[in-house]
Protein backbone atom coordinates (compact mmCIF):
# COMPACT_ATOMS: atom_id res chain seq x y z
CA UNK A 1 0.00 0.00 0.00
CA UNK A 2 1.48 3.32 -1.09
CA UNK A 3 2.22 5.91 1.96
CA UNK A 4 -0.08 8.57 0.04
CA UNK A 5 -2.84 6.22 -0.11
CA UNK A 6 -2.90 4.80 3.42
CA UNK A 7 -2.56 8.59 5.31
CA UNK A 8 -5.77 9.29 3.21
CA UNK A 9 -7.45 5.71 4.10
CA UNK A 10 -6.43 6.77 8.04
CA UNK A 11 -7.62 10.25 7.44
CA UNK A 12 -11.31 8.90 6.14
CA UNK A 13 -11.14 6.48 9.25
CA UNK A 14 -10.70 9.18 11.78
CA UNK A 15 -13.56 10.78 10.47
CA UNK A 16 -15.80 7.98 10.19
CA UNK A 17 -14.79 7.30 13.82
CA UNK A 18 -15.70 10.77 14.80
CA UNK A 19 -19.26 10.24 12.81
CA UNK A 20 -19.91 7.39 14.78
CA UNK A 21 -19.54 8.51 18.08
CA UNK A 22 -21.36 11.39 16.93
CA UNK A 23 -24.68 9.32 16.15
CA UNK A 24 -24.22 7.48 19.73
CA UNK A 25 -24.23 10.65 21.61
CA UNK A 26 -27.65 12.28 19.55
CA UNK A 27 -29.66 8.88 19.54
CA UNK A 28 -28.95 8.87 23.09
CA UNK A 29 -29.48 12.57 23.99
CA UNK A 30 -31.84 13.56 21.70
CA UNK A 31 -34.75 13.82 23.95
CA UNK A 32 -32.59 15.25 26.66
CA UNK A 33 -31.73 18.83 27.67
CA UNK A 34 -34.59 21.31 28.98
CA UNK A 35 -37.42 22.74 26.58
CA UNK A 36 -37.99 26.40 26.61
CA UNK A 37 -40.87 28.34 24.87
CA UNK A 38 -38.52 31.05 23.28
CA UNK A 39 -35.54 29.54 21.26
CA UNK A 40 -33.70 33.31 22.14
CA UNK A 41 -33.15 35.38 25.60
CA UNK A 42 -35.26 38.31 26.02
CA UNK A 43 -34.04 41.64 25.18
CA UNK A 44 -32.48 44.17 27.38
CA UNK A 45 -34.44 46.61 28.36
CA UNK A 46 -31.85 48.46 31.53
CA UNK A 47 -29.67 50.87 30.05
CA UNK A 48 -27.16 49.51 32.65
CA UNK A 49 -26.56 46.61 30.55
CA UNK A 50 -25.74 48.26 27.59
CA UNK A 51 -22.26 49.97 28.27
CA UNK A 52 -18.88 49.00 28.62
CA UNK A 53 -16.92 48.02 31.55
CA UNK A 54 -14.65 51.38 31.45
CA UNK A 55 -17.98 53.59 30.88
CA UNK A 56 -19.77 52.01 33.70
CA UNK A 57 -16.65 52.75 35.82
CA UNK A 58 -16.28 56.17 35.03
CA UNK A 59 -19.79 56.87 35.95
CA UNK A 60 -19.08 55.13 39.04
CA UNK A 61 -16.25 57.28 39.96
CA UNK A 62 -18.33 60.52 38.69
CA UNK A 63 -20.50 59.12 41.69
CA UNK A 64 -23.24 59.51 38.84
CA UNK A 65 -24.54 56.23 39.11
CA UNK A 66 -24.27 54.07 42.37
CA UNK A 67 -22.75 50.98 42.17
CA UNK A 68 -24.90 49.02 44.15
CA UNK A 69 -27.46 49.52 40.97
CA UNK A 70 -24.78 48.49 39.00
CA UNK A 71 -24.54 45.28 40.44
CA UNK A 72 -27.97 44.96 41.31
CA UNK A 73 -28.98 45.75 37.66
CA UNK A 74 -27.11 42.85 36.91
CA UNK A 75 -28.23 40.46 38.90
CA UNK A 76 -31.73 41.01 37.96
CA UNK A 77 -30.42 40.26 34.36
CA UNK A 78 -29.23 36.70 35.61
CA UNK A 79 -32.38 35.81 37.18
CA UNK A 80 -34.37 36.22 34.22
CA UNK A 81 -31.97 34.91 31.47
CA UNK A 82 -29.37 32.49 33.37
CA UNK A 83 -31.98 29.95 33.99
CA UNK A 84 -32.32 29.22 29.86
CA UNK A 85 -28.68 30.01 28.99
CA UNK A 86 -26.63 28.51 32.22
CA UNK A 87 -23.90 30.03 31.69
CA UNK A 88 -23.32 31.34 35.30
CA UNK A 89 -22.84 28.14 37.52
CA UNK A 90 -22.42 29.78 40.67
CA UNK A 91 -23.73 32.89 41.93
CA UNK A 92 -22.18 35.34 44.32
CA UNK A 93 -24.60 37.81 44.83
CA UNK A 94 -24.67 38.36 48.90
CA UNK A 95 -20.69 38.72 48.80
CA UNK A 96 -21.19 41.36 45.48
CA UNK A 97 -23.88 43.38 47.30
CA UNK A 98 -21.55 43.77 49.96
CA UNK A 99 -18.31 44.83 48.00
CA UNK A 100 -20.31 47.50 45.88
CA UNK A 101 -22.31 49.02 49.03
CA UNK A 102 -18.31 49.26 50.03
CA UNK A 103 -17.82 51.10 46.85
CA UNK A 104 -20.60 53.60 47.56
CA UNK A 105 -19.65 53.97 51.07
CA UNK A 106 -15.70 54.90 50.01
CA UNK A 107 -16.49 57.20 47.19
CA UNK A 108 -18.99 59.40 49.97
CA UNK A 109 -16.13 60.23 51.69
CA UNK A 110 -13.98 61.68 48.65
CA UNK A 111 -10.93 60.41 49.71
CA UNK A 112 -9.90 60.26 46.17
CA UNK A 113 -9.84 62.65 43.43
CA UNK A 114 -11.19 61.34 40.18
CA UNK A 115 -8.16 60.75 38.39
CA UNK A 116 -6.53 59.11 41.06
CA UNK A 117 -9.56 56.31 41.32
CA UNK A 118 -9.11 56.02 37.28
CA UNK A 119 -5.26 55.26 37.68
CA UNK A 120 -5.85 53.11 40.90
CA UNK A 121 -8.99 50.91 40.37
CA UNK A 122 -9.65 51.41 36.20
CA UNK A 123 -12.60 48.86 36.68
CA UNK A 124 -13.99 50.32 40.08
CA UNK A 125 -17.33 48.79 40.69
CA UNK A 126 -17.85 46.68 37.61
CA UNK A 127 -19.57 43.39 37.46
CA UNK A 128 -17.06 40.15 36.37
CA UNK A 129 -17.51 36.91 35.81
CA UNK A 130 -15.01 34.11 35.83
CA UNK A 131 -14.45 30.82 34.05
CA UNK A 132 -15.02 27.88 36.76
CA UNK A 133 -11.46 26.35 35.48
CA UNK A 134 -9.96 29.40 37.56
CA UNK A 135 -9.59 29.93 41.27
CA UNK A 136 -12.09 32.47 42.89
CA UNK A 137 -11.99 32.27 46.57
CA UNK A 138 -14.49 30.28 48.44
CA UNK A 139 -16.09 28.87 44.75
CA UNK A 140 -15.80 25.50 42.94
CA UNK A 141 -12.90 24.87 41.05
CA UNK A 142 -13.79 21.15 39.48
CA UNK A 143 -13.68 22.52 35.20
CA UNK A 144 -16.65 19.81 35.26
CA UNK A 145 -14.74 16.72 36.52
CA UNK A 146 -17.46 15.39 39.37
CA UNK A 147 -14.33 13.55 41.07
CA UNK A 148 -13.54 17.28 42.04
CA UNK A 149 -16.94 18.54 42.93
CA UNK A 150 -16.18 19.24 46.56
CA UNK A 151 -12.77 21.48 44.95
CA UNK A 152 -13.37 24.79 46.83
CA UNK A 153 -10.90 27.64 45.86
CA UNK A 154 -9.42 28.80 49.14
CA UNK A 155 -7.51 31.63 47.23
CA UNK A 156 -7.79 33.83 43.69
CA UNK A 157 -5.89 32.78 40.41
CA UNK A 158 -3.40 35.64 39.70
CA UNK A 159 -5.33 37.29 36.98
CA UNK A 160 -8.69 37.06 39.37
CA UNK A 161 -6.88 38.50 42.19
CA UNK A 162 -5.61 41.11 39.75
CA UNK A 163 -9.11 42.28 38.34
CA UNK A 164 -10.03 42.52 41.98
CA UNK A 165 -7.32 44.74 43.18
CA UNK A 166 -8.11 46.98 40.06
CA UNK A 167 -11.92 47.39 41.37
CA UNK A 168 -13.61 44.37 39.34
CA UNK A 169 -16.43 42.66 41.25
CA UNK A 170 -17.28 39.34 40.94
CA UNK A 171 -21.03 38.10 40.79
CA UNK A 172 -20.42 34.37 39.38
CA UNK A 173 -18.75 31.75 37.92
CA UNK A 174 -19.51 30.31 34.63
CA UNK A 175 -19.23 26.47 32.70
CA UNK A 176 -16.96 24.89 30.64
CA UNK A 177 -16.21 22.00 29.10
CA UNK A 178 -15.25 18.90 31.13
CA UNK A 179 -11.86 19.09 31.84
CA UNK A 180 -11.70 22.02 29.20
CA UNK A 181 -10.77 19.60 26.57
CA UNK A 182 -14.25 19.89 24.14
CA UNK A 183 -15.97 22.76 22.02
CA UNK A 184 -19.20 22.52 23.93
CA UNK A 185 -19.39 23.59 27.48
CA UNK A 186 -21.85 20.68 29.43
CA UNK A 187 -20.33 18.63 32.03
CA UNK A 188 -21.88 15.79 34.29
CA UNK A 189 -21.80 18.68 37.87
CA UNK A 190 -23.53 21.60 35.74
CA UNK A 191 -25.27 20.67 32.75
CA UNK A 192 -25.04 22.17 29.03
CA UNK A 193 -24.55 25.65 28.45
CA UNK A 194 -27.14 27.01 25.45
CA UNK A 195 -26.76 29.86 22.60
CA UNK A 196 -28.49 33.09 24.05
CA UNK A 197 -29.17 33.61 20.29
CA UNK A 198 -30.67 30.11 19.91
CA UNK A 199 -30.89 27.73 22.36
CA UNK A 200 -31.12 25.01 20.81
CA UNK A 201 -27.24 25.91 19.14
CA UNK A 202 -24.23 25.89 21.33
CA UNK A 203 -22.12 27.80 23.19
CA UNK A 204 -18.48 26.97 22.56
CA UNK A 205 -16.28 25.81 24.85
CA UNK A 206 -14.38 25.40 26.85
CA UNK A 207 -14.75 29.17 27.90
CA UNK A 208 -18.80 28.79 26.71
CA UNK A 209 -20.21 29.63 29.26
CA UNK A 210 -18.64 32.84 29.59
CA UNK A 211 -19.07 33.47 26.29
CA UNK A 212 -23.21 33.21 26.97
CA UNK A 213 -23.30 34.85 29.51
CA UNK A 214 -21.30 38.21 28.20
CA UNK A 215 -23.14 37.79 25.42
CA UNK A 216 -26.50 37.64 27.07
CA UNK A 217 -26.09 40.74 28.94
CA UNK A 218 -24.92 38.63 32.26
CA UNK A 219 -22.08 40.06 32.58
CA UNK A 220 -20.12 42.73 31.12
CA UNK A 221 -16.27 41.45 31.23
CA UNK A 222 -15.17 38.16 31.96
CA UNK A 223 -12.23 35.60 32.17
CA UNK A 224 -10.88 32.70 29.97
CA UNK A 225 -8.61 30.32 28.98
CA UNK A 226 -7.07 29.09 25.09
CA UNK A 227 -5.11 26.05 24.31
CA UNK A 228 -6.78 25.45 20.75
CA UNK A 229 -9.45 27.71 20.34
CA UNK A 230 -11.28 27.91 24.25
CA UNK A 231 -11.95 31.77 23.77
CA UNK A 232 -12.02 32.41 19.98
CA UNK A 233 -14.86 29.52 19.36
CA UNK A 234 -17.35 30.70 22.37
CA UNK A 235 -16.02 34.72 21.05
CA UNK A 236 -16.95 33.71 17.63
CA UNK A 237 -20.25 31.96 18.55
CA UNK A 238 -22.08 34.06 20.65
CA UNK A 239 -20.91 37.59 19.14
CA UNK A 240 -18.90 38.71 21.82
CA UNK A 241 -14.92 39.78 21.87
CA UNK A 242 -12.02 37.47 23.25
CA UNK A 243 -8.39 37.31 22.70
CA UNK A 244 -5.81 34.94 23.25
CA UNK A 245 -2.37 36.89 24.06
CA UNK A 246 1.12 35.63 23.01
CA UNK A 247 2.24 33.22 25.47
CA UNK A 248 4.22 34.69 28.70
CA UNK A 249 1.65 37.51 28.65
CA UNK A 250 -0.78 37.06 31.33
CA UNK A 251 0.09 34.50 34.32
CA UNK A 252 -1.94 31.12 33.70
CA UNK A 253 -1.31 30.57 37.59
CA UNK A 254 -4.46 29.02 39.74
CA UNK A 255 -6.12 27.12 36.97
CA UNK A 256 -7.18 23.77 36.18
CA UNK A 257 -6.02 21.64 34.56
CA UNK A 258 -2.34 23.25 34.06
CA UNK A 259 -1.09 22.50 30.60
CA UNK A 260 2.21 20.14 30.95
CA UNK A 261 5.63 22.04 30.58
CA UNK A 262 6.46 21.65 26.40
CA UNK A 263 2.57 22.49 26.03
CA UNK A 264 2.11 25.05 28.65
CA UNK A 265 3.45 28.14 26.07
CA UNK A 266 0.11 27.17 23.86
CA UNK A 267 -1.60 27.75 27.34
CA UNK A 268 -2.98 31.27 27.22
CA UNK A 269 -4.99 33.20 29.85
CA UNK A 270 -7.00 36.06 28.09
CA UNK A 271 -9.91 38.95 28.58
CA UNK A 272 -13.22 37.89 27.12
CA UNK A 273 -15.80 40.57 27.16
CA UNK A 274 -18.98 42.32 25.56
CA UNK A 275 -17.58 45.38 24.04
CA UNK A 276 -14.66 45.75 22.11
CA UNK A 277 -13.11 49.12 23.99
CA UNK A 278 -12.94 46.86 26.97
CA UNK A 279 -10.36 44.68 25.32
CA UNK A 280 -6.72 46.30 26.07
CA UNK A 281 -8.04 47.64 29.65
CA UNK A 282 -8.37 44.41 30.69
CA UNK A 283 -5.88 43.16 28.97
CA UNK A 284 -3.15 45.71 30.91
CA UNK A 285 -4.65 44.44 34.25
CA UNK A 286 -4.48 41.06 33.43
CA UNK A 287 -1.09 40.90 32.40
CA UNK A 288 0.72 42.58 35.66
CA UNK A 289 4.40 42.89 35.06
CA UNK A 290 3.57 40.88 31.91
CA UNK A 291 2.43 44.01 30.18
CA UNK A 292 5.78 44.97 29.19
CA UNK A 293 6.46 42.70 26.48
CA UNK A 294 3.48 44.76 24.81
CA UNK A 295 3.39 48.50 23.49
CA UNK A 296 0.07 49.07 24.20
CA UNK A 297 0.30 52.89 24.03
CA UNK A 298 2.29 52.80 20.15
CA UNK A 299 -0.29 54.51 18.02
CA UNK A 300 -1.44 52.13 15.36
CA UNK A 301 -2.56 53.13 11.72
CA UNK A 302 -4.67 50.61 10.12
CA UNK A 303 -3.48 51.55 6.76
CA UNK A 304 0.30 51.18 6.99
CA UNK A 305 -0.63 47.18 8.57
CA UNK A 306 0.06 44.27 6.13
CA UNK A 307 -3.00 42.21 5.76
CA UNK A 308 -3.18 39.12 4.42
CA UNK A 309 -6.02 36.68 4.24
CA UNK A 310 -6.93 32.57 3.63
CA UNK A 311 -10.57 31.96 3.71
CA UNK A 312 -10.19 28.33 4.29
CA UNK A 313 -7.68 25.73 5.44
CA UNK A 314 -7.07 24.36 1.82
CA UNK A 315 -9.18 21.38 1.67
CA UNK A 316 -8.52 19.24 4.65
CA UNK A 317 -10.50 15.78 4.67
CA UNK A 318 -11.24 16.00 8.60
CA UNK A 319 -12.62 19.24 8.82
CA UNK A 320 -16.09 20.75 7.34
CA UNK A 321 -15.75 23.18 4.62
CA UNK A 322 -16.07 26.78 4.98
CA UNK A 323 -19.91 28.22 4.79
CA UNK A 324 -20.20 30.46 2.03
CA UNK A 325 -21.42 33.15 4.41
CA UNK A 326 -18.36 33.36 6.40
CA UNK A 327 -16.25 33.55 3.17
CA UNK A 328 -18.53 36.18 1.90
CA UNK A 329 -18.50 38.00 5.29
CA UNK A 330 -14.50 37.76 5.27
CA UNK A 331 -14.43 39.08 2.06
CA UNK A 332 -16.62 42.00 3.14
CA UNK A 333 -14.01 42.52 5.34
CA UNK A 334 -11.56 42.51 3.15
CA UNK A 335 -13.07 45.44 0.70
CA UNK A 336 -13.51 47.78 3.67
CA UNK A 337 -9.78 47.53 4.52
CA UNK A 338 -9.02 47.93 0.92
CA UNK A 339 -11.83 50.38 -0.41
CA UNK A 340 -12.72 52.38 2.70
CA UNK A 341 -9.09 52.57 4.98
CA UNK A 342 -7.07 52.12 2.11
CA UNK A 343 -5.25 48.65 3.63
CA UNK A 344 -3.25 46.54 1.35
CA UNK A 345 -4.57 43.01 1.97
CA UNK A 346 -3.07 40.11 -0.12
CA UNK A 347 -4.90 37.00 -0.39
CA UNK A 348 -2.77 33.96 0.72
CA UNK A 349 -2.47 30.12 0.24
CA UNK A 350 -0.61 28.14 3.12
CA UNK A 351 -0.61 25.24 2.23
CA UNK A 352 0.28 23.30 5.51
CA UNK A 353 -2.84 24.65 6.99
CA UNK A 354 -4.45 21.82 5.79
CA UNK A 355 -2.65 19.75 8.37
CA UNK A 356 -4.03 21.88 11.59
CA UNK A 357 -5.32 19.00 12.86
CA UNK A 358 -2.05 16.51 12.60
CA UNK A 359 -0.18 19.53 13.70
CA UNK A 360 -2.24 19.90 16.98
CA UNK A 361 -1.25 16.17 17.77
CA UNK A 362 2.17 16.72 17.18
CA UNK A 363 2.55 19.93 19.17
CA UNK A 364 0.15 18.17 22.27
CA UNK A 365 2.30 15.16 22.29
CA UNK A 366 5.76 16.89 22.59
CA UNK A 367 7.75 15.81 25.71
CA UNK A 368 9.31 18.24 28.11
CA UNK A 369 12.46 19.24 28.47
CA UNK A 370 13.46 16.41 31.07
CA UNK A 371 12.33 13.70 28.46
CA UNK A 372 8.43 13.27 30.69
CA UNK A 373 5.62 12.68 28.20
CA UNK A 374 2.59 15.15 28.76
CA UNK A 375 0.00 14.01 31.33
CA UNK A 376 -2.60 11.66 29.75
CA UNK A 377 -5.73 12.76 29.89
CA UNK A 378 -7.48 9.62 31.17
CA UNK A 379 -4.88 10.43 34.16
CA UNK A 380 -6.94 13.54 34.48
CA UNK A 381 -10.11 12.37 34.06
CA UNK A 382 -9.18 10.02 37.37
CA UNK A 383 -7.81 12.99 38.75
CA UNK A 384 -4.85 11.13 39.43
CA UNK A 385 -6.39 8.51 41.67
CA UNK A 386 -8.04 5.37 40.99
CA UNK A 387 -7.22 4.92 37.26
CA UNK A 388 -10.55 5.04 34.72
CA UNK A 389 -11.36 2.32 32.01
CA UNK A 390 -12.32 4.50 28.92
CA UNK A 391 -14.35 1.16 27.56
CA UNK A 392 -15.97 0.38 30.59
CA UNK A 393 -17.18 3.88 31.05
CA UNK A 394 -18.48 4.24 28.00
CA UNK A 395 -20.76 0.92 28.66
CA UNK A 396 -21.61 2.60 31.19
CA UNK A 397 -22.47 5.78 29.52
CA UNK A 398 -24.69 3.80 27.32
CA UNK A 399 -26.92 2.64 30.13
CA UNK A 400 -26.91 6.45 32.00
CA UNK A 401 -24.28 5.22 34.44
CA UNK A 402 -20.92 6.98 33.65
CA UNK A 403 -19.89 10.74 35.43
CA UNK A 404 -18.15 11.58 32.04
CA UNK A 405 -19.38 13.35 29.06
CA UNK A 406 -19.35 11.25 26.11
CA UNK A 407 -16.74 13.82 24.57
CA UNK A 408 -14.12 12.80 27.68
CA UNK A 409 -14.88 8.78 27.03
CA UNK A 410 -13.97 9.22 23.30
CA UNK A 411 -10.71 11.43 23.59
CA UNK A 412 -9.24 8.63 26.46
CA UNK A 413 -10.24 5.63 24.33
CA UNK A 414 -8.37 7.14 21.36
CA UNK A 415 -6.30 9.16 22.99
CA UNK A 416 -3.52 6.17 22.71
CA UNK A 417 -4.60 6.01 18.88
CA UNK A 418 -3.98 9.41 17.92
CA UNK A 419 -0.36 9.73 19.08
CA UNK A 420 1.88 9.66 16.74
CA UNK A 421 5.01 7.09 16.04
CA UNK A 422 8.47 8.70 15.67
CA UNK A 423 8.84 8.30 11.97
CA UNK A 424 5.15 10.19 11.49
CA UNK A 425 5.75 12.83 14.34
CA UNK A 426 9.50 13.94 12.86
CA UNK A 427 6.92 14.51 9.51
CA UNK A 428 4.90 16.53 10.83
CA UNK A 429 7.23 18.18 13.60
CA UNK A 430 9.04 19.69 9.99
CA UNK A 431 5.92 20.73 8.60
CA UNK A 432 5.27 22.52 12.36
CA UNK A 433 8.59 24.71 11.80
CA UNK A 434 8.10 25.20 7.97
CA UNK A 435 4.58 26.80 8.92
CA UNK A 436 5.65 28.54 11.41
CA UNK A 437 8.80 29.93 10.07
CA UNK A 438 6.36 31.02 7.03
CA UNK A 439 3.99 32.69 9.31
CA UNK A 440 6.97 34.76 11.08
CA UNK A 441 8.36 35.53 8.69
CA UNK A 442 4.96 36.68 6.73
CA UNK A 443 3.53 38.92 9.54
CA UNK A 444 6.52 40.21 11.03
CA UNK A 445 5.42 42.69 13.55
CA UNK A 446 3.04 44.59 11.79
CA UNK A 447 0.99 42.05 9.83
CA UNK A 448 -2.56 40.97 10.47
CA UNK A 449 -3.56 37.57 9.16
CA UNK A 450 -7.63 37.10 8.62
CA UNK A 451 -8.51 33.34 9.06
CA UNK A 452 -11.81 31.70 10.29
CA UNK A 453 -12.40 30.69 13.84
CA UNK A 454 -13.81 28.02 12.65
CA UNK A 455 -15.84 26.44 9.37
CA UNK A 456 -19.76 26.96 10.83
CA UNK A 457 -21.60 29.59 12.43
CA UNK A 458 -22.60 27.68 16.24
CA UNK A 459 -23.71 24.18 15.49
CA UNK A 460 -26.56 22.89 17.00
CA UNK A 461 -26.12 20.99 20.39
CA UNK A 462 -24.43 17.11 19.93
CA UNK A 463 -23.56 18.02 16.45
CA UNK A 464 -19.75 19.02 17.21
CA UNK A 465 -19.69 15.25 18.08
CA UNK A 466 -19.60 14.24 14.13
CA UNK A 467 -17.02 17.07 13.69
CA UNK A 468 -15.03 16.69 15.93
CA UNK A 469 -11.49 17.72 14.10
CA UNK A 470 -13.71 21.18 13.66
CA UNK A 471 -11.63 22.63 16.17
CA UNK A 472 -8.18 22.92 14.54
CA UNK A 473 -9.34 26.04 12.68
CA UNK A 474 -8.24 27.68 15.87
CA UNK A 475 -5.75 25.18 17.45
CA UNK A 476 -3.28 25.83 14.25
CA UNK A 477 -2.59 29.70 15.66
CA UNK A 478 0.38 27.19 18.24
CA UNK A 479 2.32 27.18 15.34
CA UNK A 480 3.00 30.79 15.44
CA UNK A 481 3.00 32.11 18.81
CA UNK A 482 1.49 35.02 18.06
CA UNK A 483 -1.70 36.63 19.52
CA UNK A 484 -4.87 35.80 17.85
CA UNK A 485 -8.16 38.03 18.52
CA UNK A 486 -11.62 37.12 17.69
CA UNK A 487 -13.16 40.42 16.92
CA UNK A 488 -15.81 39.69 13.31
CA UNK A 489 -18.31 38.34 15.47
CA UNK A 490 -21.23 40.94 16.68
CA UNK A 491 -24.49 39.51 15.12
């Protein structure tokens, strides 16, 4: 058998695997979920809702709007929508009451001028949510694995504790994926996150549900996590903005999991959030001492960037293929930078993209430094006790027994499969560098590349489990280090 043929025989078998599991998981769940009489949130109707973090906070520190309302306004908001979306997992609301009545209380003293509360606490008073995955003190901590249910946070996750110090205040915690490892956020402790747009679509994941929830009006600024695409897909999904910084950024300190040392750099913490001005704010908190290796302040003019643009990956056999929307939208994009700002953009063909998803293996699978091979993740999945038996639990799963999501049960009973031999990962370690050496050396620093998050607008609910390679749209960005920002996406 020639070496062309059988990578394209294995290629067709991955996805016929994927296919498969995908039909277990809707026959079985396909009367499942709740039933709502709306398919879409209600509108907002407080103007409270409808500003950004730093606008809210400068009317807090005018002392033109209290910011007990603030949070109050807020809550109200997740009573009436979180119960359709569940996005928020946790509530703090007695502990948020108390910290914005504190607010009040220290601004009627005028202790501070206003400029002075600006450069002290830049998001004084404004609500925040959190992804579960990250340590907020005295909340869960389990990312969805029910062996850590009882995981109470006894202290805050460095960027948590920073958005604190600079005013932020927290009002819940919000779902992801089990063990962060899938594209839709449900998980055997919380349930399944749902599209505020349609609820019968999904959320993303692993950062979905604070993707909903921003997106819902829940929340106005919120934190996440990225290995291969945990902001950009639930950004891109529910219309809200999320970026994923270059690694050594922003501290990834007080989450879990914790990527393993050679894949930890692919690890990004980064702001997720409901307006776009809110972005670099939170993004100068968030980083601490990190911020230097930015220039935030340079002036940037749109114009003198080098744009380039690939609407699709080239054709692999594992993924979808691009909706013609998206491609038109991209391209919309494309004439405005062009016709309207006066951009060069210069349409590109990579071809290595097409191997996103082989190069997402290879890069997962690298060993550390000391020669250790990365944790396994039905080693997490047991949390490191008893050991699990990926088979066994998905008999199990059939008959409504298992704690794991069907997405977990599939990724440790292939998980063996999928790595790579030496001869195979050398192969596609070289086509790693070659991409990334062309992506370098292509953007530079000043180039913008425009790439889908991902081929669909948000699938319906079980339907990511007969795509499952959909993902590597955003897990190919490892290659290049750079950071990627998922900004197209306001319906």
């Amino acid at each position: 058998m020639a070496p062309p043929f059988r990578a394209r025989v294995q290629l067709l078998l991955l996805r016929a695997v994927g296919f498969l599991i995908g039909l277990i998981g809707q026959a079985a769940r396909a009367f499942g979920g709740p039933k709502f009489g709306s398919r879409t949130t209600g509108p907002v109707n407080e103007p409270l809702l409808l500003l950004s973090a730093i606008q809210l906070a400068k009317l807090i520190r005018q002392r033109k709007v209290k910011c007990i309302d603030v949070v109050q306004a807020y809550i109200n908001r997740i009573k009436d929508v979180n119960p359709m979306i569940n996005g928020i997992v946790k509530y703090r609301f007695e502990a948020a009451k108390k910290e914005a009545y504190a607010v009040d209380q220290r601004l009627s003293e005028k202790l501070e001028d206003e400029s002075t509360l600006e450069k002290e606490w830049p998001f004084l008073g404004v609500p925040l949510t959190v992804k579960e995955a990250f340590q907020l003190q005295g909340m869960p901590n389990s990312s969805g694995l029910v062996n850590r249910r009882d995981a109470i946070s006894k202290t805050d996750a460095t960027v948590v504790a920073l958005l604190k110090k600079a005013g932020a205040i927290p009002i819940g915690i919000t779902n992801c994926s089990e063990l962060c490892m899938w594209y839709e956020s449900s998980n055997k402790i919380y349930g399944r996150s749902n599209n505020p747009y349609d609820l019968q679509h999904i959320v993303g994941g692993s950062s979905g549900g604070e993707g909903c929830t921003l997106a819902a009006a829940c929340s106005v600024i919120g934190v996440g996590s990225d290995i291969g695409g945990s902001i950009r897909m639930p950004a891109f999904f529910n219309g809200i903005f999320g970026h994923k910084p270059s690694p050594g950024v922003v501290s990834n300190q007080g989450q879990f999991p914790m990527a393993g040392e050679a894949q930890e750099p692919f690890q990004c913490t980064g702001p997720m959030c409901r307006y776009a001005e809110d972005l670099i704010p939170m993004l100068r908190v968030m980083a601490g001492p990190g911020i230097k290796k930015l220039k935030l302040d340079a002036k940037v003019h749109l114009q003198h960037l080098k744009f380039y643009w690939m609407e699709h990956d080239g054709g692999s056999l594992l993924m979808s293929k691009v909706d013609q929307d998206l491609i038109l939208a991209q391209r919309k994009v494309v004439a405005h930078l062009e016709n309207i700002l006066g951009a060069s953009v210069q349409h590109v063909k990579l071809k290595e993209m097409k191997y996103s998803f082989q190069l997402w293996i290879t890069m997962m699978s690298t060993k550390g430094h000391d020669g250790k091979e990365p944790v396994k993740f039905v080693d997490l999945l047991g949390d490191h006790g008893k050991p699990i038996n990926p088979l066994w639990e998905l008999i199990k799963w059939c008959l409504g027994l298992s704690v794991y999501t069907i997405p977990s049960i599939g990724l440790a009973l292939f998980e063996e499969k999928l790595k790579y031999n030496q001869e195979k990962y050398k192969k596609f370690k070289a086509v790693e560098e070659s991409l990334h050496k062309e992506l370098v050396e292509m953007l530079g620093d000043d180039g913008v590349f425009l790439y889908p998050s991902h081929p669909t607008v948000a699938p319906k609910h079980h339907v990511p489990l007969t795509r499952p390679f959909n993902f590597a749209y955003t897990g190919t960005y490892l290659c290049s280090f750079h950071s990627v920002i998922e900004i197209f996406s306001r319906k």
